[in-house]
Protein backbone atom coordinates (compact mmCIF):
# COMPACT_ATOMS: atom_id res chain seq x y z
CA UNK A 1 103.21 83.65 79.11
CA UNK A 2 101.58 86.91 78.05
CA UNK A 3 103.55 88.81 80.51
CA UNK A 4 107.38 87.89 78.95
CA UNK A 5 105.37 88.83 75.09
CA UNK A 6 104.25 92.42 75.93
CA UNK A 7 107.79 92.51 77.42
CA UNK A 8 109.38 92.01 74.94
CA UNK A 9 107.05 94.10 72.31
CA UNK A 10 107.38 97.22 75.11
CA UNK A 11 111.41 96.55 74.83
CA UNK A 12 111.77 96.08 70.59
CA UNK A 13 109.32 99.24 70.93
CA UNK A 14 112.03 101.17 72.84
CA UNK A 15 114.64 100.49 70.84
CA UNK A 16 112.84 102.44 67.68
CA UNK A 17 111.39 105.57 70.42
CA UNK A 18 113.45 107.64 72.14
CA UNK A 19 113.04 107.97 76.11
CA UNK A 20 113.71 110.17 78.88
CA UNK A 21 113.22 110.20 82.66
CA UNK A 22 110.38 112.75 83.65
CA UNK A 23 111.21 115.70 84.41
CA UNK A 24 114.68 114.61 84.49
CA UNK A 25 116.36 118.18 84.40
CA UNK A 26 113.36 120.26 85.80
CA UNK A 27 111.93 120.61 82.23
CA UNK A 28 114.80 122.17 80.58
CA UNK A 29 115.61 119.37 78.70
CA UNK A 30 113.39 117.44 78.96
CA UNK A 31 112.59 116.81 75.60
CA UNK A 32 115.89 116.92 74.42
CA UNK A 33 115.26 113.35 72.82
CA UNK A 34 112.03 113.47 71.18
CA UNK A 35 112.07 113.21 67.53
CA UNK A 36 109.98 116.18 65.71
CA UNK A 37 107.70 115.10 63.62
CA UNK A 38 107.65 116.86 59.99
CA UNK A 39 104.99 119.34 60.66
CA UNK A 40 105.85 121.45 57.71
CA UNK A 41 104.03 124.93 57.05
CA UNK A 42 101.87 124.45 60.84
CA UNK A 43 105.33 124.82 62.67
CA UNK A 44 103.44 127.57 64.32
CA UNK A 45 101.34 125.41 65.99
CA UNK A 46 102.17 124.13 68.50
CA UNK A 47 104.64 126.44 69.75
CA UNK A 48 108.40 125.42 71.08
CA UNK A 49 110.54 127.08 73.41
CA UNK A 50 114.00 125.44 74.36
CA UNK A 51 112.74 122.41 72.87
CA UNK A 52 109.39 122.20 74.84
CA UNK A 53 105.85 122.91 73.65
CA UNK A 54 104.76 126.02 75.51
CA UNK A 55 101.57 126.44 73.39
CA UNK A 56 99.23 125.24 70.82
CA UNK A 57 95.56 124.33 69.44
CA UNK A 58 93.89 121.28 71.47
CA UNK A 59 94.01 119.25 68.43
CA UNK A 60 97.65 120.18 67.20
CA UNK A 61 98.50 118.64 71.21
CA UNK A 62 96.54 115.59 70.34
CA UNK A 63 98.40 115.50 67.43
CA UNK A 64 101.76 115.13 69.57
CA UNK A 65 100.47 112.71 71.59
CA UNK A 66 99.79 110.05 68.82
CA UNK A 67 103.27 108.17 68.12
CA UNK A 68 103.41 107.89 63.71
CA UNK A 69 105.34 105.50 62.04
CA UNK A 70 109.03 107.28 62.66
CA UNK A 71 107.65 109.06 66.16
CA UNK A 72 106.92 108.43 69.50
CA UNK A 73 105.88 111.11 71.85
CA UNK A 74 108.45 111.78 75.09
CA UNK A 75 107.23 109.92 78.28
CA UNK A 76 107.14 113.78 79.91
CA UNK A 77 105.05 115.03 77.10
CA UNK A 78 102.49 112.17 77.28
CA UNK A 79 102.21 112.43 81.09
CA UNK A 80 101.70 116.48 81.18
CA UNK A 81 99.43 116.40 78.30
CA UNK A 82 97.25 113.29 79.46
CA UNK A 83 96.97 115.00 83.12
CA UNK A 84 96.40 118.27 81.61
CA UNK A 85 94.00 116.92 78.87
CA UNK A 86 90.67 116.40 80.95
CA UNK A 87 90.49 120.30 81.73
CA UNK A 88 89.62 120.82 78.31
CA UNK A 89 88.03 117.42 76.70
CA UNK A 90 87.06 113.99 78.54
CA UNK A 91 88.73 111.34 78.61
CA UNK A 92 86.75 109.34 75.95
CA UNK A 93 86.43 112.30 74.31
CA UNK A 94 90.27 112.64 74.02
CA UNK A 95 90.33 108.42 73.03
CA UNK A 96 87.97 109.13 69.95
CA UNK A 97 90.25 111.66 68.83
CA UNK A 98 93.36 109.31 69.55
CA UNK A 99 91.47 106.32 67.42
CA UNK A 100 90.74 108.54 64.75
CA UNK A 101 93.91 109.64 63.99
CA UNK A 102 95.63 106.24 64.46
CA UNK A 103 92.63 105.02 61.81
CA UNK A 104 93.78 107.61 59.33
CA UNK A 105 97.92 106.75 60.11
CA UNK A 106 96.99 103.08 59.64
CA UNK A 107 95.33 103.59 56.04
CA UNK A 108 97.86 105.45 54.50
CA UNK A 109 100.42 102.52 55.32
CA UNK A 110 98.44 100.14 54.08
CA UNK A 111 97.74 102.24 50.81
CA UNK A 112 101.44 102.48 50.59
CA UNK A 113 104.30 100.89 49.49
CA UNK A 114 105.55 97.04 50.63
CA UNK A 115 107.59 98.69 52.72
CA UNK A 116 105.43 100.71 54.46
CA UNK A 117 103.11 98.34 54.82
CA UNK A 118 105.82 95.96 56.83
CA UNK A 119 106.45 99.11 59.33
CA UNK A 120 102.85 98.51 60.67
CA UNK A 121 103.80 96.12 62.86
CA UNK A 122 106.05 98.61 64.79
CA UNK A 123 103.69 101.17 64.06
CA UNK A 124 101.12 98.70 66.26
CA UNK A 125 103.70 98.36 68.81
CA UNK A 126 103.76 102.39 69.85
CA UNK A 127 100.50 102.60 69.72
CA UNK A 128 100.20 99.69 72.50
CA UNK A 129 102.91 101.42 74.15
CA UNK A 130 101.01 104.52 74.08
CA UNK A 131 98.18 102.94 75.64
CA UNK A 132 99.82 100.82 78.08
CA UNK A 133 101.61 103.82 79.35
CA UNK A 134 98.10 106.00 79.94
CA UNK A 135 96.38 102.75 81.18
CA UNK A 136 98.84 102.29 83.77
CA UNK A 137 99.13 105.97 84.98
CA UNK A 138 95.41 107.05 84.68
CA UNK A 139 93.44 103.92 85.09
CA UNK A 140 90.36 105.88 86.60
CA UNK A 141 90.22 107.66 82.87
CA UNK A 142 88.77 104.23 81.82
CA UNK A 143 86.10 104.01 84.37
CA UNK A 144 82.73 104.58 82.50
CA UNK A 145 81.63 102.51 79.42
CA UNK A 146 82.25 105.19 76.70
CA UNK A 147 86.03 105.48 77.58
CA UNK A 148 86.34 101.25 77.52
CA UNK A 149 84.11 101.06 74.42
CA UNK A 150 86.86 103.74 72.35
CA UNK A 151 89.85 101.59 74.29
CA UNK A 152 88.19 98.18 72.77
CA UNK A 153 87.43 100.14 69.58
CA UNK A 154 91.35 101.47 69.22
CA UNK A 155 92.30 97.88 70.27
CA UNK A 156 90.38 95.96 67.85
CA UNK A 157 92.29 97.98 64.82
CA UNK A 158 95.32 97.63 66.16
CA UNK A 159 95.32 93.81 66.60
CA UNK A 160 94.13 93.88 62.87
CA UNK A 161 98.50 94.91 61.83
CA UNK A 162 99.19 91.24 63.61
CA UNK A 163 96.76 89.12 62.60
CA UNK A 164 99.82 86.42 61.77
CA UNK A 165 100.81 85.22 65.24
CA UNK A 166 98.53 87.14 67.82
CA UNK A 167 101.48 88.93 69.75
CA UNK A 168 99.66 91.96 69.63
CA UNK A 169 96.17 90.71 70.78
CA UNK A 170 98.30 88.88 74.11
CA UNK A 171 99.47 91.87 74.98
CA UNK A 172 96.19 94.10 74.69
CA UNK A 173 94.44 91.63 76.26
CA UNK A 174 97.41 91.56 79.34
CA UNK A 175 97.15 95.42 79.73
CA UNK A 176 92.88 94.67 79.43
CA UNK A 177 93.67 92.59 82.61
CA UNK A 178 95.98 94.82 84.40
CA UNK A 179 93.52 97.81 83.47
CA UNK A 180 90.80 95.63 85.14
CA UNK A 181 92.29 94.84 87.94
CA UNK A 182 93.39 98.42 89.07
CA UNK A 183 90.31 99.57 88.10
CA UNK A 184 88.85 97.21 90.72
CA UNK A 185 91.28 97.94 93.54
CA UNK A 186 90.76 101.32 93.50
CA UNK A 187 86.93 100.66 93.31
CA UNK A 188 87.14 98.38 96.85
CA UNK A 189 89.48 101.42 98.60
CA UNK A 190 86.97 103.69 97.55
CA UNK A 191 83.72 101.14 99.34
CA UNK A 192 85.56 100.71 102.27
CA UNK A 193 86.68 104.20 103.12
CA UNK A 194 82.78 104.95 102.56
CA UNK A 195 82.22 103.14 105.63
CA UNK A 196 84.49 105.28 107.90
CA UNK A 197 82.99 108.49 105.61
CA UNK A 198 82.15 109.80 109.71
CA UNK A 199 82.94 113.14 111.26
CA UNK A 200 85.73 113.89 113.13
CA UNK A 201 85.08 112.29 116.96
CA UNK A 202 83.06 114.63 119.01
CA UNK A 203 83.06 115.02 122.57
CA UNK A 204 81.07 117.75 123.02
CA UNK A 205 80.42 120.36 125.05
CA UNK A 206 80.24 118.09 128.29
CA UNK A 207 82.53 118.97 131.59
CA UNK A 208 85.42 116.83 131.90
CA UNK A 209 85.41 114.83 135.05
CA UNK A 210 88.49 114.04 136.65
CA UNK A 211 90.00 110.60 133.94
CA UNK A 212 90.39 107.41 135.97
CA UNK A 213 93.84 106.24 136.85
CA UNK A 214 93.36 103.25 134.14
CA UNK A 215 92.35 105.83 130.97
CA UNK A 216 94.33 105.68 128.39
CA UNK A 217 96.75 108.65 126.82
CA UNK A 218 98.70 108.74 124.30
CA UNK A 219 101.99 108.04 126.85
CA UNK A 220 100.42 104.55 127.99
CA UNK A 221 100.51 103.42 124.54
CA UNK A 222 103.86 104.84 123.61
CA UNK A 223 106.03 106.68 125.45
CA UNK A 224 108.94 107.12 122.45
CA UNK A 225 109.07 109.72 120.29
CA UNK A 226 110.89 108.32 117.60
CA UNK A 227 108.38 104.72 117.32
CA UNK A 228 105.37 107.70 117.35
CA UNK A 229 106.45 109.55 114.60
CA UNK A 230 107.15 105.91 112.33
CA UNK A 231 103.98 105.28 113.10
CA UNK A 232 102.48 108.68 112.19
CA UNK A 233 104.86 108.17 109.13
CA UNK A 234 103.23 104.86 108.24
CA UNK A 235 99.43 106.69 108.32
CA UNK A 236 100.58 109.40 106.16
CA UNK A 237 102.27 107.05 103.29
CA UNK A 238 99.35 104.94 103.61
CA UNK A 239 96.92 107.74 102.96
CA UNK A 240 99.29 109.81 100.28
CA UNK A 241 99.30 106.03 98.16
CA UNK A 242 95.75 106.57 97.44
CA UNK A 243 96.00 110.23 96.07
CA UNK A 244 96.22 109.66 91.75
CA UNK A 245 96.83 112.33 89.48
CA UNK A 246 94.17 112.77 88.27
CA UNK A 247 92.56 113.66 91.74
CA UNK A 248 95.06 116.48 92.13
CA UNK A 249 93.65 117.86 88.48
CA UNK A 250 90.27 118.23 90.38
CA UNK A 251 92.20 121.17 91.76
CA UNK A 252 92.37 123.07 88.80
CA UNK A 253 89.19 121.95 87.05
CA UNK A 254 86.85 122.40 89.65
CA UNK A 255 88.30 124.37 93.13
CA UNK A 256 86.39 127.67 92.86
CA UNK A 257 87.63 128.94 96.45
CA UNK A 258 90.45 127.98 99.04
CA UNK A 259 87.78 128.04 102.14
CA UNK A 260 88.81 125.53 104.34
CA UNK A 261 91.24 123.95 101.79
CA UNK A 262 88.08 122.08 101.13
CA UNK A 263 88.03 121.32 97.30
CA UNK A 264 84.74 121.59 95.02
CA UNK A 265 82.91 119.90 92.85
CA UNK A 266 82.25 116.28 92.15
CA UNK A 267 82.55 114.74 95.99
CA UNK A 268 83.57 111.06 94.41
CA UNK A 269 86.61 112.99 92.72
CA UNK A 270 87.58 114.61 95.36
CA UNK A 271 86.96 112.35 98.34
CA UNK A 272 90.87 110.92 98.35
CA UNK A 273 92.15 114.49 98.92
CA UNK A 274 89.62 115.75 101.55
CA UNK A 275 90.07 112.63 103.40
CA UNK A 276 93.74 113.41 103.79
CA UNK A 277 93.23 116.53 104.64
CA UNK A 278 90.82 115.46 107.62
CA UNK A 279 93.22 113.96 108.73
CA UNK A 280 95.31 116.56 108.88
CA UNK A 281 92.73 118.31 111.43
CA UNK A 282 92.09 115.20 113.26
CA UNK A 283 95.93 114.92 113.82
CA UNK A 284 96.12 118.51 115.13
CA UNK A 285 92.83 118.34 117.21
CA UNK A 286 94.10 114.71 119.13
CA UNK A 287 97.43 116.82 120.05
CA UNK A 288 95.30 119.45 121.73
CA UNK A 289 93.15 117.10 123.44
CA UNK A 290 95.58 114.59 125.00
CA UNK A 291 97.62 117.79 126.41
CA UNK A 292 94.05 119.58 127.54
CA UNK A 293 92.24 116.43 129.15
CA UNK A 294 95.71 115.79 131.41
CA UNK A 295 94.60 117.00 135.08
CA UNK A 296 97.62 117.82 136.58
CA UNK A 297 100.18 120.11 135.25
CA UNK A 298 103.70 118.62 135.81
CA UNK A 299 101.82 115.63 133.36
CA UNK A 300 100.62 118.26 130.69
CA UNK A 301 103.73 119.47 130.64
CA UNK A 302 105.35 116.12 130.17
CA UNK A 303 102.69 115.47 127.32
CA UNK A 304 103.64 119.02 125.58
CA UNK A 305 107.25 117.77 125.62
CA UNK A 306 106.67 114.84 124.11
CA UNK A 307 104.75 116.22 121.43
CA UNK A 308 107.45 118.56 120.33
CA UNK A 309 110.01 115.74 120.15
CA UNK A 310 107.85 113.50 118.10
CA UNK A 311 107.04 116.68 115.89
CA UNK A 312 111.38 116.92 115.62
CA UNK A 313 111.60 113.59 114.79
CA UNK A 314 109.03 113.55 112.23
CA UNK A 315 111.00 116.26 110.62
CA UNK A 316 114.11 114.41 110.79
CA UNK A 317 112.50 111.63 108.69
CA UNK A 318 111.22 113.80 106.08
CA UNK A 319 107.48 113.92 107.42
CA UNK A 320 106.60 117.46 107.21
CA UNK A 321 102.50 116.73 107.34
CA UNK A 322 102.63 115.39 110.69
CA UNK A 323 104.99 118.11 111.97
CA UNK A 324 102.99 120.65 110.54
CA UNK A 325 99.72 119.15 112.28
CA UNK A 326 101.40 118.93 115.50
CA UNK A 327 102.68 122.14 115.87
CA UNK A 328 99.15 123.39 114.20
CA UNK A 329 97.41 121.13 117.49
CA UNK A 330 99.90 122.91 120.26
CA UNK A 331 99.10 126.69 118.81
CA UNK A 332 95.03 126.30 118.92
CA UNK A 333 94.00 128.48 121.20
CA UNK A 334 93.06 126.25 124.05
CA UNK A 335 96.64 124.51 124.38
CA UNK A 336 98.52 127.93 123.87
CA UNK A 337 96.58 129.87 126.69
CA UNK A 338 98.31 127.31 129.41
CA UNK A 339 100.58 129.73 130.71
CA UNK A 340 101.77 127.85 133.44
CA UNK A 341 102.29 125.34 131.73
CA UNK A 342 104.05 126.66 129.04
CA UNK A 343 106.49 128.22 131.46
CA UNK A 344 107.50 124.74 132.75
CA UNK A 345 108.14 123.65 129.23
CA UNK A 346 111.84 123.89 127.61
CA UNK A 347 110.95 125.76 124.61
CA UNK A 348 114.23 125.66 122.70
CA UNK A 349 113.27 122.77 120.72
CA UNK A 350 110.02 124.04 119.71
CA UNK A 351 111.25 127.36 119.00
CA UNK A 352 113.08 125.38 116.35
CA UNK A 353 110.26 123.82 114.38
CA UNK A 354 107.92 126.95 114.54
CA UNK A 355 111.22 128.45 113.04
CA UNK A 356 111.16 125.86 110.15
CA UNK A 357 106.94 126.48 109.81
CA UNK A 358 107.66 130.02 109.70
CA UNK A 359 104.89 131.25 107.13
CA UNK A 360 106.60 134.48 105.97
CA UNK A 361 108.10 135.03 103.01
CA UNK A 362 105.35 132.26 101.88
CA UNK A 363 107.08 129.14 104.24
CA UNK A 364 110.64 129.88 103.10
CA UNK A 365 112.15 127.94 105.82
CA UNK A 366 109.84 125.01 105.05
CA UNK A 367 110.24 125.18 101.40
CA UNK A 368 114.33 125.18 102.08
CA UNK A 369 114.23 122.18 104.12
CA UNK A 370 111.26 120.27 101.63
CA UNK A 371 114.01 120.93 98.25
CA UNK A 372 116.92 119.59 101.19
CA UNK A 373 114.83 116.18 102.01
CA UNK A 374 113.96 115.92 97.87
CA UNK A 375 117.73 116.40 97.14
CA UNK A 376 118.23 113.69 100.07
CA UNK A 377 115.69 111.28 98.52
CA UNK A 378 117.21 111.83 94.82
CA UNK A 379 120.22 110.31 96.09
CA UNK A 380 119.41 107.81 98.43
CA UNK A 381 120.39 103.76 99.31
CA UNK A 382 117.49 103.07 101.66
CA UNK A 383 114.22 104.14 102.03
CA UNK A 384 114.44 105.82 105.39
CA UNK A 385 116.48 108.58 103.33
CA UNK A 386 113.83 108.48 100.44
CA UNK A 387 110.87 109.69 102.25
CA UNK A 388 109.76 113.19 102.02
CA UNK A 389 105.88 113.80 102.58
CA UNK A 390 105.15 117.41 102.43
CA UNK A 391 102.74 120.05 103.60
CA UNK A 392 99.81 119.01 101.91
CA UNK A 393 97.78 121.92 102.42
CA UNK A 394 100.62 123.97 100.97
CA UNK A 395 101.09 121.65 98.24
CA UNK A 396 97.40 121.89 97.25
CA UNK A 397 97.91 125.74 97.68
CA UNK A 398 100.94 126.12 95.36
CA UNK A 399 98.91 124.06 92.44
CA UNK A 400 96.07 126.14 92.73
CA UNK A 401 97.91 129.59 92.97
CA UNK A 402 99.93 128.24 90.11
CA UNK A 403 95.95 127.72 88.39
CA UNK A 404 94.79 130.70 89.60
CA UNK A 405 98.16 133.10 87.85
CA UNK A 406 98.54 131.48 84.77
CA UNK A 407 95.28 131.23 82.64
CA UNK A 408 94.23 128.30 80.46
CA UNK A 409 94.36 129.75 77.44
CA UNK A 410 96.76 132.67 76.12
CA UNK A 411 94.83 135.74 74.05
CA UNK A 412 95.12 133.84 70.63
CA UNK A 413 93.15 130.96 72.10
CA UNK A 414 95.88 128.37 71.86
CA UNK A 415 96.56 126.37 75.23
CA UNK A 416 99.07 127.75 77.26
CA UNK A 417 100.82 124.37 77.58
CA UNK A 418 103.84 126.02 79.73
CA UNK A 419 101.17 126.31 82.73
CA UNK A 420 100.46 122.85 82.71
CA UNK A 421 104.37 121.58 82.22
CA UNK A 422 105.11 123.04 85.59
CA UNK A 423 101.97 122.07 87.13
CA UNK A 424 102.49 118.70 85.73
CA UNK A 425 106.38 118.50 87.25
CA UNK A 426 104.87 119.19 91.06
CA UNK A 427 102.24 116.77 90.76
CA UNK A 428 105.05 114.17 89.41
CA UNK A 429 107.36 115.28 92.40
CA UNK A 430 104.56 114.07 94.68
CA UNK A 431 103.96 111.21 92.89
CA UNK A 432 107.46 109.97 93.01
CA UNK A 433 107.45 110.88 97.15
CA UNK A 434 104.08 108.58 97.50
CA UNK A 435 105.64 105.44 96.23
CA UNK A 436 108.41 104.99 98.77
CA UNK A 437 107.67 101.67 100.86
CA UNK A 438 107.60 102.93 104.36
CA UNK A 439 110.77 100.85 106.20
CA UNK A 440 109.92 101.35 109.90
CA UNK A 441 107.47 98.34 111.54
CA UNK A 442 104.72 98.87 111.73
CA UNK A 443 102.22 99.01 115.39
CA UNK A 444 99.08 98.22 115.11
CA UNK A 445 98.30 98.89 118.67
CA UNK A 446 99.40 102.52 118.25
CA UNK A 447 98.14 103.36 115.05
CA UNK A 448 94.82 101.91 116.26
CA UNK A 449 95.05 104.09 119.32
CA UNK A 450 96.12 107.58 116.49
CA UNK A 451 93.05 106.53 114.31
CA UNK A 452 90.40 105.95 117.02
CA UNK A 453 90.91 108.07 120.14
CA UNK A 454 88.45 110.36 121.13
CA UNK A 455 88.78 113.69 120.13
CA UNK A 456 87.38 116.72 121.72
CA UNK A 457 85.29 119.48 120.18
CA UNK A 458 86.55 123.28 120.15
CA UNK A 459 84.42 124.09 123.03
CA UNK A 460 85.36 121.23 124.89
CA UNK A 461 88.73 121.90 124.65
CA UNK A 462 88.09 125.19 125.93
CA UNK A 463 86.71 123.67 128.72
CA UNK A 464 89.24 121.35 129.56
CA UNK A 465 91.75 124.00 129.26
CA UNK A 466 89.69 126.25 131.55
CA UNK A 467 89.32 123.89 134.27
CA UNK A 468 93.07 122.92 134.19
CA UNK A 469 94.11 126.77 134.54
CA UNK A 470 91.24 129.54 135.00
CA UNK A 471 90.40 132.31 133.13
CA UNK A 472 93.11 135.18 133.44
CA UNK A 473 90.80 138.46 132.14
CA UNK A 474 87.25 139.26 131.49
CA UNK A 475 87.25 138.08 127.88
CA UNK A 476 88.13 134.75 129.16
CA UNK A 477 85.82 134.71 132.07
CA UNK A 478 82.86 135.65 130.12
CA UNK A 479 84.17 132.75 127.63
CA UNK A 480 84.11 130.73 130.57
CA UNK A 481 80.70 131.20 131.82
CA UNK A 482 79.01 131.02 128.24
CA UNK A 483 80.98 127.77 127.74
CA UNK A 484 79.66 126.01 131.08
CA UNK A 485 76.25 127.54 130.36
CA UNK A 486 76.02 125.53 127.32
CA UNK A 487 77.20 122.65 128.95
CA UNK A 488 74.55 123.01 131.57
CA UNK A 489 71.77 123.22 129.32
CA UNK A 490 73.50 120.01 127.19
CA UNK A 491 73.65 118.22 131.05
CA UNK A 492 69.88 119.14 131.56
CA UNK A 493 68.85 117.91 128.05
CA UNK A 494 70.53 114.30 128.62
CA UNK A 495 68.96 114.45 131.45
CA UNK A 496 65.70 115.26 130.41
CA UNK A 497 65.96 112.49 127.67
CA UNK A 498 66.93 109.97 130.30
CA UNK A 499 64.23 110.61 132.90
CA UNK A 500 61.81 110.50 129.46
CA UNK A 501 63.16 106.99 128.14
CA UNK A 502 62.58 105.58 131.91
CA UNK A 503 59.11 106.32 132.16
CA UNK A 504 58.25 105.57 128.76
CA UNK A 505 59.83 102.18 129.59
CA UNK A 506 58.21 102.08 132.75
CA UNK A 507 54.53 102.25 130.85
CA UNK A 508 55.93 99.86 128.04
CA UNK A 509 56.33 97.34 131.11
CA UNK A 510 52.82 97.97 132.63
CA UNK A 511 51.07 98.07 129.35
CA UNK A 512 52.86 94.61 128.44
CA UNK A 513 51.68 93.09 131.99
CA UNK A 514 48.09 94.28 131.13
CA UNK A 515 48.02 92.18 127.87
CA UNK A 516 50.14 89.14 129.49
CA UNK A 517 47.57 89.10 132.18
CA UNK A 518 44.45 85.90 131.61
């Protein structure tokens, strides 16, 4: 029953605030129907452009987020500024200031006239809406106890306009629930990936022996390009659904330097997007070591083909990640030294997607083809059109370059609030791409075989690759002999350990016949 109530409170709500799609016309307009509130003589603060804040004091923002008794902020401001927001206050920091403010709107119509005091029922009803709508998009803002305890506190006055029937208290207490409840998802993602918190698959530096007839590769388990990239499709979205907002603003509060693409500070905040981008690597080091470990070269070539049709078809469907990765996995070194096999390879195709990875002119081609699969998706009937996963390493670049040019704060020491619109519009792009509901079927067999296979180390690969073609010059040779060196020594080591662990056993068994012995 509480469901159909906040309903309909969210829908009489509506009908008194105006409401726009995000970013519906790239931010041009998109505040084209939010009512201005009478700021009189502080029109200078914030500061519009076109219709858009582009700057202003932190507290003149917070000021524009709280909906008054003839306002409510525009769903694009409230999204921009509540992402935005945590770079310069936290989040219960930011819900003090909120409850404040509605305390101080709430007096004054009480103090008023008879009228005014009958508006503070819908003046109740944007506040809920206010905090429905950051609830829902930034749950993880309400982890810790301070940010619930100002939620509870805002709550409590609220409910206080409504005493009469209790509408208001149902619905706070639904969006409590909801709150709750996503809270607690993400909480039992976050355990379980903790589990499988393991390095990428190492096979070390150890020769590869000749594989047994019945060893798997990647072709035993599927052998179709298309069914390999829906399945590499399915990984992606499934991985991409787990990446909030929020996580991407760790990006600009706390990435210090692009080394590695890995991002600093606070690992529990950033876990969801360096995940994701292991996979990346693991994706691009299991290309290179199903083509390397293949004995024979009419095979590896065979393999390298069928890699650069499931990296075409992955394009085709909008997955640019897995593309990327694959063609990233068939350019490391020890893949791209197979001359001979190379030669035996029909390159056309692949010529193709390196064209469309191209990274001059900072990934044109790519960029071109991402805006062609997001016009694609805009305009879609089924969900195979709406998919569009892009180049998450670029992505994370462009938001941090876009960080990085653009400071926080402009020389008068207001915000500089048009940083953080556009900012705000990518991460809402990629946002909108993540909740597509993958529509191919999904194979358990093969993603279990994408997820667990082993995957060789650099140097292994390197020796794989040797021992399927030779060295060709002396840099390579002396790579070579360093590389079976090591793996000597490694061999000798094991072997050490195992000779060790026998006669330690071997004593074990004599000491324990001493003491069995009458």
């Amino acid at each position: 029953m509480a469901e159909p109530l906040c309903n309909a409170a969210v829908k009489k709500c509506k009908e008194t605030m105006p409401q726009t799609p995000i970013f519906s016309s790239m931010l041009g307009s998109s505040c084209s129907g939010q009512v201005q509130p009478d700021m009189g003589e502080r029109c200078v603060d914030p500061v519009y452009q076109d219709g858009n804040i582009v700057s202003g004091s932190l507290e003149a923002l917070i000021e524009r987020l709280v909906p008054t008794m003839d306002y409510y902020p525009d769903r694009t401001y409230i999204f921009t500024f509540l992402l935005s927001s945590r770079v310069f206050i936290h989040p219960h920091e930011l819900l003090a200031k909120v409850g404040q403010i509605c305390i101080k709107q709430k007096q004054q119509l009480e103090t008023g006239t008879e009228a005014e005091k009958a508006k503070l029922k819908s003046f109740a009803a944007k506040i809920i809406q206010l905090l429905k709508e950051w609830t829902e998009t930034f749950p993880y803002d309400f982890q810790d106890e301070k940010s619930m305890k100002e939620l509870k506190e805002i709550a409590h006055r609220i409910t206080q306009c409504d005493e009469e029937n209790g509408t208001v208290k149902k619905i706070i207490s639904q969006m409590t629930q909801n709150l709750l409840m996503a809270l607690s998802a993400r909480s039992q993602y976050q355990e379980i990936r903790e589990k499988f918190r393991q390095p990428v698959t190492d096979k070390g530096t150890i020769l590869k022996n000749k594989p047994q007839s019945t060893q798997k590769d990647i072709l035993s388990v599927c052998c179709d390009p298309l069914i390999l990239a829906q399945q590499l499709t399915h990984i992606e979205l499934e991985r991409v659904s787990n990446i909030y907002p929020e996580d991407l603003m760790q990006i600009v509060s706390h990435m210090d330097s692009l080394d590695n693409h890995k991002c600093r500070g606070d690992v529990t905040k950033t876990y969801n997007l360096e995940a994701y981008d292991n996979w990346f690597n693991c994706l691009s080091m299991l290309v290179a070591t199903e083509i390397c470990r293949v004995v024979k070269k009419k095979q590896r070539t065979r393999m390298v083909e069928f890699f650069i049709d499931v990296a075409r078809e992955c394009f085709n469907i909008g997955n640019f990640n897995s593309m990327m990765a694959i063609i990233s996995g068939m350019n490391l070194s020890p893949v791209a030294r197979l001359k001979k096999t190379w030669s035996k390879v029909k390159t056309a195709k692949f010529d193709v997607l390196e064209h469309h990875m191209d990274p001059s002119s900072n990934f044109c081609n790519y960029r071109t083809a991402l805006q062609g699969a997001a016009q694609r998706s805009q305009t879609a009937n089924s969900n195979r059109e709406k998919i569009v996963i892009p180049v998450f390493n670029l992505f994370i670049k462009d938001i941090y370059f876009l960080h990085k040019i653009h400071t926080n704060r402009l020389p008068n020491g207001q915000i500089n609030f048009k940083k953080f619109w556009e900012i705000s519009r990518q991460i809402h792009d990629f946002l909108t791409w993540k909740q597509v509901e993958c529509p191919f079927e999904k194979d358990k067999k093969i993603q279990s075989y994408l997820l667990t296979a082993p995957i060789y180390s650099e140097e292994a690969l390197f020796i794989a690759s040797f021992e399927s073609e030779g060295p060709e010059n002396h840099m390579e040779k002396d790579s070579w002999k360093t590389l079976r060196y090591k793996a000597s020594l490694a061999h000798g080591a094991f072997a050490d350990i195992h000779r060790h662990a026998i006669a330690l056993y071997a004593l074990l068994c004599t000491q324990l016949t001493v003491f069995s012995e009458p």
